[in-house]
Structure formats: C-alpha cells, structure tokens
PDB file of N, CA and C in Angstrom:
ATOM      1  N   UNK A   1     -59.591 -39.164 108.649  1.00  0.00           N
ATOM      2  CA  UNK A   1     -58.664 -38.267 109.320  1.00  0.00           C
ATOM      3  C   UNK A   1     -59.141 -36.834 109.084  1.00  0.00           C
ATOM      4  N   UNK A   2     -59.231 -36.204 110.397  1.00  0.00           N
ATOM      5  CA  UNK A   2     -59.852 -34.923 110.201  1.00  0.00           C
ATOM      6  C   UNK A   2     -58.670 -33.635 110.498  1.00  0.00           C
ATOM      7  N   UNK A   3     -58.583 -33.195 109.866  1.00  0.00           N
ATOM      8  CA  UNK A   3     -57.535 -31.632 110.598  1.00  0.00           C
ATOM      9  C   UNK A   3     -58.214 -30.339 110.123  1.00  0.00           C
ATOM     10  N   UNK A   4     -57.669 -29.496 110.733  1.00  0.00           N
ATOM     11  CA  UNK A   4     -57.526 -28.123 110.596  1.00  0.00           C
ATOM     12  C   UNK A   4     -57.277 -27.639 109.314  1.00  0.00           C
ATOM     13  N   UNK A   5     -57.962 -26.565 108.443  1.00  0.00           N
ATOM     14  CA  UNK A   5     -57.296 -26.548 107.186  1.00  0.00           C
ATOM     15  C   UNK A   5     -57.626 -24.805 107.022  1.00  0.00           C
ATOM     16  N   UNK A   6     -57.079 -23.906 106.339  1.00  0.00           N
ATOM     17  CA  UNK A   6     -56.846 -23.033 106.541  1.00  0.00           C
ATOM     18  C   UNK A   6     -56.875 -22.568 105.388  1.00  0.00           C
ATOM     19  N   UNK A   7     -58.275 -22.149 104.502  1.00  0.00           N
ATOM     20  CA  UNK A   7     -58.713 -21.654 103.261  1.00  0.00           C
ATOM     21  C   UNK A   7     -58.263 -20.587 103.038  1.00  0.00           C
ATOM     22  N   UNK A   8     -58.537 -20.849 101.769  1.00  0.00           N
ATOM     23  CA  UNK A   8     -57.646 -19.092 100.458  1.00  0.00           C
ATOM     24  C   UNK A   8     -59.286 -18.491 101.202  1.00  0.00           C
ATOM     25  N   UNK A   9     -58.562 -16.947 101.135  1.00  0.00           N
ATOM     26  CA  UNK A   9     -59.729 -16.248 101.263  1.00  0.00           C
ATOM     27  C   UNK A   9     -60.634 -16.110 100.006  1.00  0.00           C
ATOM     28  N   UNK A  10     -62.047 -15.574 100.012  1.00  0.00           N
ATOM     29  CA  UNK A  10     -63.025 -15.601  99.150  1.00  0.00           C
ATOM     30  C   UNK A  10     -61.891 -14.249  98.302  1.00  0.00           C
ATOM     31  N   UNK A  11     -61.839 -13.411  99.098  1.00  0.00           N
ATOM     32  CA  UNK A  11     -60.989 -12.109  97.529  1.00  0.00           C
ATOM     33  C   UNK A  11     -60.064 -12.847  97.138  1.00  0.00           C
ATOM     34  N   UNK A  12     -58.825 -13.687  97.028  1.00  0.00           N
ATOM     35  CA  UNK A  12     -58.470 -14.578  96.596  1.00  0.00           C
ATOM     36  C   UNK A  12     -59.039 -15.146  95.490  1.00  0.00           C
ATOM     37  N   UNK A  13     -60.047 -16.333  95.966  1.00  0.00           N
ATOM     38  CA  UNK A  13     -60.636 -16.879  94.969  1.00  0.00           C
ATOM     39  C   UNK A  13     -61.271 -16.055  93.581  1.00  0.00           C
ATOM     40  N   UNK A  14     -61.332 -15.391  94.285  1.00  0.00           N
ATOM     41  CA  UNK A  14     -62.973 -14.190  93.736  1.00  0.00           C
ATOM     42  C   UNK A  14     -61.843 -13.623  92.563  1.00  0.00           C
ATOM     43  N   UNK A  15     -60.736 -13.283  92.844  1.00  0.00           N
ATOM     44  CA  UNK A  15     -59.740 -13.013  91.640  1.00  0.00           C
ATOM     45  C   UNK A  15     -59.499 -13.474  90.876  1.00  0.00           C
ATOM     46  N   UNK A  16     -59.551 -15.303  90.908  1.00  0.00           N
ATOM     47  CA  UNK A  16     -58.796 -15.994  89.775  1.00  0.00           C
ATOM     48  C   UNK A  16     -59.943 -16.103  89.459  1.00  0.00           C
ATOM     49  N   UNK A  17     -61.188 -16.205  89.873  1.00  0.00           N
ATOM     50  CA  UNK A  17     -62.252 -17.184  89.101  1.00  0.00           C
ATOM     51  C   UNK A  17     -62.875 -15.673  88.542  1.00  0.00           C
ATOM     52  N   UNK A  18     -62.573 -14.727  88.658  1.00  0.00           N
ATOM     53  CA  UNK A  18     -63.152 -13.695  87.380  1.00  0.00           C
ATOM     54  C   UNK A  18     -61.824 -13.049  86.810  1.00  0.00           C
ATOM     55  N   UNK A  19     -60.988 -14.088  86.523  1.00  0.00           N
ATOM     56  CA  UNK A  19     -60.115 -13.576  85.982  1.00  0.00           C
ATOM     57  C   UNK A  19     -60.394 -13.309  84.229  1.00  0.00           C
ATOM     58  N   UNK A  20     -61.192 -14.073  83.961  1.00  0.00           N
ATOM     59  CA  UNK A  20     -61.751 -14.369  82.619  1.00  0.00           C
ATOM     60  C   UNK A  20     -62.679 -13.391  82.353  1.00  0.00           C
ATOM     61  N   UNK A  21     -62.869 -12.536  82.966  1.00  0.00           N
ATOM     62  CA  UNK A  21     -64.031 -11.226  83.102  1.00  0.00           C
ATOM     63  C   UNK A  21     -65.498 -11.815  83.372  1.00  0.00           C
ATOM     64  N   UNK A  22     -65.376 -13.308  84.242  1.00  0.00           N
ATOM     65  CA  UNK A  22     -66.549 -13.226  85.049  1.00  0.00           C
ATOM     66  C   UNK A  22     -67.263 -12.748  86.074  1.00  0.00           C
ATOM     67  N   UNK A  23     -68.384 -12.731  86.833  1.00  0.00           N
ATOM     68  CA  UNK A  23     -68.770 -12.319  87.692  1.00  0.00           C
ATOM     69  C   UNK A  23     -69.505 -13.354  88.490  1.00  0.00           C
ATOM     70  N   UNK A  24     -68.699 -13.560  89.846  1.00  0.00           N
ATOM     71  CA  UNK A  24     -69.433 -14.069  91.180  1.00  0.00           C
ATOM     72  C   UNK A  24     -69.777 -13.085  92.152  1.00  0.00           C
ATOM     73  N   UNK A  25     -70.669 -14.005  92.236  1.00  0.00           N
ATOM     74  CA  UNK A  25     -71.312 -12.945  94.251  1.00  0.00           C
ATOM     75  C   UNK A  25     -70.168 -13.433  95.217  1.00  0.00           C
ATOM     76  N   UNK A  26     -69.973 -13.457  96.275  1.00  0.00           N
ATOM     77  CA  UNK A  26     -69.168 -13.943  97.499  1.00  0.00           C
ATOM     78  C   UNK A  26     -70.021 -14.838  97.614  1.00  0.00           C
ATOM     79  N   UNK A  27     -71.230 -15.149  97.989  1.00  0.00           N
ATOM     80  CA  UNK A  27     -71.531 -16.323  98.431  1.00  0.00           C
ATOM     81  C   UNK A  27     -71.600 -17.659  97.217  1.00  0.00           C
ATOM     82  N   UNK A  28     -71.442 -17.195  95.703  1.00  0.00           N
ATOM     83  CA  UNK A  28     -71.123 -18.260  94.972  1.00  0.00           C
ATOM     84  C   UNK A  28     -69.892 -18.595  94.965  1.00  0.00           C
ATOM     85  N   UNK A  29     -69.112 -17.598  95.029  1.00  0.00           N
ATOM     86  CA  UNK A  29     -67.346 -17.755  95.649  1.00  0.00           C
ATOM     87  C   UNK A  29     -67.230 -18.770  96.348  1.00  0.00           C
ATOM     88  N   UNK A  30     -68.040 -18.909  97.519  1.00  0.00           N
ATOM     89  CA  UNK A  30     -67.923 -19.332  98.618  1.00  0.00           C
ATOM     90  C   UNK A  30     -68.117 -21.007  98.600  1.00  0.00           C
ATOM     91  N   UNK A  31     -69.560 -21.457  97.886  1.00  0.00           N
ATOM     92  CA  UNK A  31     -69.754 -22.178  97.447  1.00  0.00           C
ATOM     93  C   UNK A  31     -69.068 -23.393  95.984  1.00  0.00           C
ATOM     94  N   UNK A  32     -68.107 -22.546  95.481  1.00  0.00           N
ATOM     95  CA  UNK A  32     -67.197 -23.123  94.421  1.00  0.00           C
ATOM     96  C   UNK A  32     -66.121 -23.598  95.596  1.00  0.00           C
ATOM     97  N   UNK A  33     -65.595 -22.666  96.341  1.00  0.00           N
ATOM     98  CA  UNK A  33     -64.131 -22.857  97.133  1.00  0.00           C
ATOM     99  C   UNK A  33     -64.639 -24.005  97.345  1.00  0.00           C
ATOM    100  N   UNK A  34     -65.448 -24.022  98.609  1.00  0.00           N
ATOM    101  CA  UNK A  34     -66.233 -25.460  99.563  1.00  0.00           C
ATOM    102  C   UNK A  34     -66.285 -26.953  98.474  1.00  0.00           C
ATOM    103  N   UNK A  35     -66.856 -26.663  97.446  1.00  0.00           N
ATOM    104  CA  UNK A  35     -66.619 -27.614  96.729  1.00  0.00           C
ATOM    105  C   UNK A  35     -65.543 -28.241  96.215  1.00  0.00           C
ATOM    106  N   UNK A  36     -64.503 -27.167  96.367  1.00  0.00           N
ATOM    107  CA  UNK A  36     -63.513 -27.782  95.427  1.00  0.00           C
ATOM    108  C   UNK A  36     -62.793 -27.852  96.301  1.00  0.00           C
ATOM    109  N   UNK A  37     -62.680 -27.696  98.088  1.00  0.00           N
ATOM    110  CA  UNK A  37     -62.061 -28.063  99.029  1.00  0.00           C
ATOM    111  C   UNK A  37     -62.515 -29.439  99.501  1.00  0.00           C
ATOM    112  N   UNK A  38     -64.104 -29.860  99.194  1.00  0.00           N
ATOM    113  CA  UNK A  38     -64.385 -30.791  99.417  1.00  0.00           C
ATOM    114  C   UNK A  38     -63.622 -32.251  98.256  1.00  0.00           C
ATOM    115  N   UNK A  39     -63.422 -31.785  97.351  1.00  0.00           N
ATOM    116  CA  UNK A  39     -62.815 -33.174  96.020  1.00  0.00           C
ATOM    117  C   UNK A  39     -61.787 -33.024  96.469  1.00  0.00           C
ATOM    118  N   UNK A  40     -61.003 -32.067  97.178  1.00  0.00           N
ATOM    119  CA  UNK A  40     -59.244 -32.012  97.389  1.00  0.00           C
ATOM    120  C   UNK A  40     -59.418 -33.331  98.629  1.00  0.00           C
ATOM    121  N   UNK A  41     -60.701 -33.169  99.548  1.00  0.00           N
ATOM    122  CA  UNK A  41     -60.259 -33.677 100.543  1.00  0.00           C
ATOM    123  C   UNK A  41     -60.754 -35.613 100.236  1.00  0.00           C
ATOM    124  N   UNK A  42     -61.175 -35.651  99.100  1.00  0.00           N
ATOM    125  CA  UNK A  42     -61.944 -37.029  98.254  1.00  0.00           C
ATOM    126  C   UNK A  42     -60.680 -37.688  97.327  1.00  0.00           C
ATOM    127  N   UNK A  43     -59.992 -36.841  96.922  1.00  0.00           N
ATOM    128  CA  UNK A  43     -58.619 -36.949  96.227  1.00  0.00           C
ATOM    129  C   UNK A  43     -57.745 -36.893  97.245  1.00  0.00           C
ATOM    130  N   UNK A  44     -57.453 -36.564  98.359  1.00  0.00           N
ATOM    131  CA  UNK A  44     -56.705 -36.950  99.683  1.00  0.00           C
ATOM    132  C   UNK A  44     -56.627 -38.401 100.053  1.00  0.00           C
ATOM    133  N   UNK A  45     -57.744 -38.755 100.558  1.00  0.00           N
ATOM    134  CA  UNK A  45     -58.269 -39.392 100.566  1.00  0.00           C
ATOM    135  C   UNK A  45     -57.851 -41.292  99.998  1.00  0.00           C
ATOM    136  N   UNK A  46     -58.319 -40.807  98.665  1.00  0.00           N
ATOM    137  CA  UNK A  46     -58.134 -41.870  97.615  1.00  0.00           C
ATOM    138  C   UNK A  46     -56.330 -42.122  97.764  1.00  0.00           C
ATOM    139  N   UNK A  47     -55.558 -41.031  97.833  1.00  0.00           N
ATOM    140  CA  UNK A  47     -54.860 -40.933  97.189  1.00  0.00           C
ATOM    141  C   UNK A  47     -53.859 -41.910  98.950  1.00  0.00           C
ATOM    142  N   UNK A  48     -54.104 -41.339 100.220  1.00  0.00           N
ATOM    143  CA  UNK A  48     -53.365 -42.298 101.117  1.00  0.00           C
ATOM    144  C   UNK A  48     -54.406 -44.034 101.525  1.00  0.00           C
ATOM    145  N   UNK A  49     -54.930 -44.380 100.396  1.00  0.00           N
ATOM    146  CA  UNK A  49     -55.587 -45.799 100.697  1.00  0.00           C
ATOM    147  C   UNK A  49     -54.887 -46.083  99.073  1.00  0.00           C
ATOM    148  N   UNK A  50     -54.294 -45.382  98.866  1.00  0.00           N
ATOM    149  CA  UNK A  50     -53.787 -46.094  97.362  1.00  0.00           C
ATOM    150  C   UNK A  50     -52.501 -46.609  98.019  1.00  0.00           C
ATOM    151  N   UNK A  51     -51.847 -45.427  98.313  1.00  0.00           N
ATOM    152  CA  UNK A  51     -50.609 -45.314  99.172  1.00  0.00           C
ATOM    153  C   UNK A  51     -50.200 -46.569 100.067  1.00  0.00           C
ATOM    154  N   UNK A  52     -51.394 -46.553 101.209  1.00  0.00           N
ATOM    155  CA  UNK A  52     -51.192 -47.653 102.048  1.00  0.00           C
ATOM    156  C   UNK A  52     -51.153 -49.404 101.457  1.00  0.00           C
ATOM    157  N   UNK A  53     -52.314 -49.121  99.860  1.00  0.00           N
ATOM    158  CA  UNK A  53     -52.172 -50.742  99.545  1.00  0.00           C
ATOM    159  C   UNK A  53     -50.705 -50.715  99.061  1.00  0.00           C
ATOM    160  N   UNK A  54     -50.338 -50.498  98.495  1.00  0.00           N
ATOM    161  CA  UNK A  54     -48.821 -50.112  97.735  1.00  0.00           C
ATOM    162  C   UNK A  54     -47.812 -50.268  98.784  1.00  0.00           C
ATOM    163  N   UNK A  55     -47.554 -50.183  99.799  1.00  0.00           N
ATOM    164  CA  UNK A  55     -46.696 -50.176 101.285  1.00  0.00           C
ATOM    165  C   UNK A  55     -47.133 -51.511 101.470  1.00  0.00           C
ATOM    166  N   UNK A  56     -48.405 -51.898 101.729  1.00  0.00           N
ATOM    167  CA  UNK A  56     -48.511 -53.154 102.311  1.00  0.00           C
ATOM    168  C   UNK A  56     -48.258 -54.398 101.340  1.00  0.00           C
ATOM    169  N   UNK A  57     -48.327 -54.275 100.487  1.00  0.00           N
ATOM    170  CA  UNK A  57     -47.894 -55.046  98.580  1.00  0.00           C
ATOM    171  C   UNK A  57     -46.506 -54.938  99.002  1.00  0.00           C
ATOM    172  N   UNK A  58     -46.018 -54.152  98.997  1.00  0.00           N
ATOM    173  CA  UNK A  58     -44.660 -54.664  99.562  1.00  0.00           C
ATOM    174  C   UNK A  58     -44.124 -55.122 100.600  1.00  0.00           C
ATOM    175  N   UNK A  59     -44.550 -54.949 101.366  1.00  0.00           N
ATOM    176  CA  UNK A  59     -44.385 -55.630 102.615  1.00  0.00           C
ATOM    177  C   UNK A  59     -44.131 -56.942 102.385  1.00  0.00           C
ATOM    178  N   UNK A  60     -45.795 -57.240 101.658  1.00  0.00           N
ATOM    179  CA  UNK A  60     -45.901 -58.903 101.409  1.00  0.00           C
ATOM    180  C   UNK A  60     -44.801 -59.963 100.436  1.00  0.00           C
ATOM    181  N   UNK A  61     -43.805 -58.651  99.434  1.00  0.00           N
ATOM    182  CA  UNK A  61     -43.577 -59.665  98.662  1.00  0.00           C
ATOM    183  C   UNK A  61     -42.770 -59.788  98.606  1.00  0.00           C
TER     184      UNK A  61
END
C-alpha cells in the first residue's frame, strides 16, 4: 500500500538531531529522515499483517 506522506522538514529534523550539540549537513539530515521514514514504513507494514492474522484468528475460532 502506497500513499502520500508528508515529511518533517530537514530544519525540523536538523534541530532535534543537533540538539545534543551535533553537527549535520542538510544532505546527511536528509539521508537520516529517509531512513528512518523508510523503517516507519517496514514497521507499518509488519505491524497491519500482524493485525490482519489476529482478525482472521478470530474469525476462525
């Protein structure tokens, strides 16, 4: 299932992740977000095929 998704901006990110007094470029910004938008969408994922066995387990019993 594919949709539309509508990212934190990089100054956003770029705030919390040097909140610790680190330093990113924007394009490593950029590259953390993407990643960690990508496991949200792997943990999505997992999380409605867990869902669906659990619905259908009941169904059955």
């Amino acid at each position: 299932m594919r949709y539309e998704v509508r990212k934190v901006s990089i100054g956003k990110c770029k705030m919390i992740l040097q909140k610790d007094g680190s330093v990113y470029t924007d394009e490593e910004v950029s590259q953390i977000r993407d990643y960690l938008y990508m496991l949200a969408e792997i943990e999505h994922e997992v999380f409605l095929k867990t869902l669906k066995k659990k619905v259908e387990a009941k169904k059955n019993s």
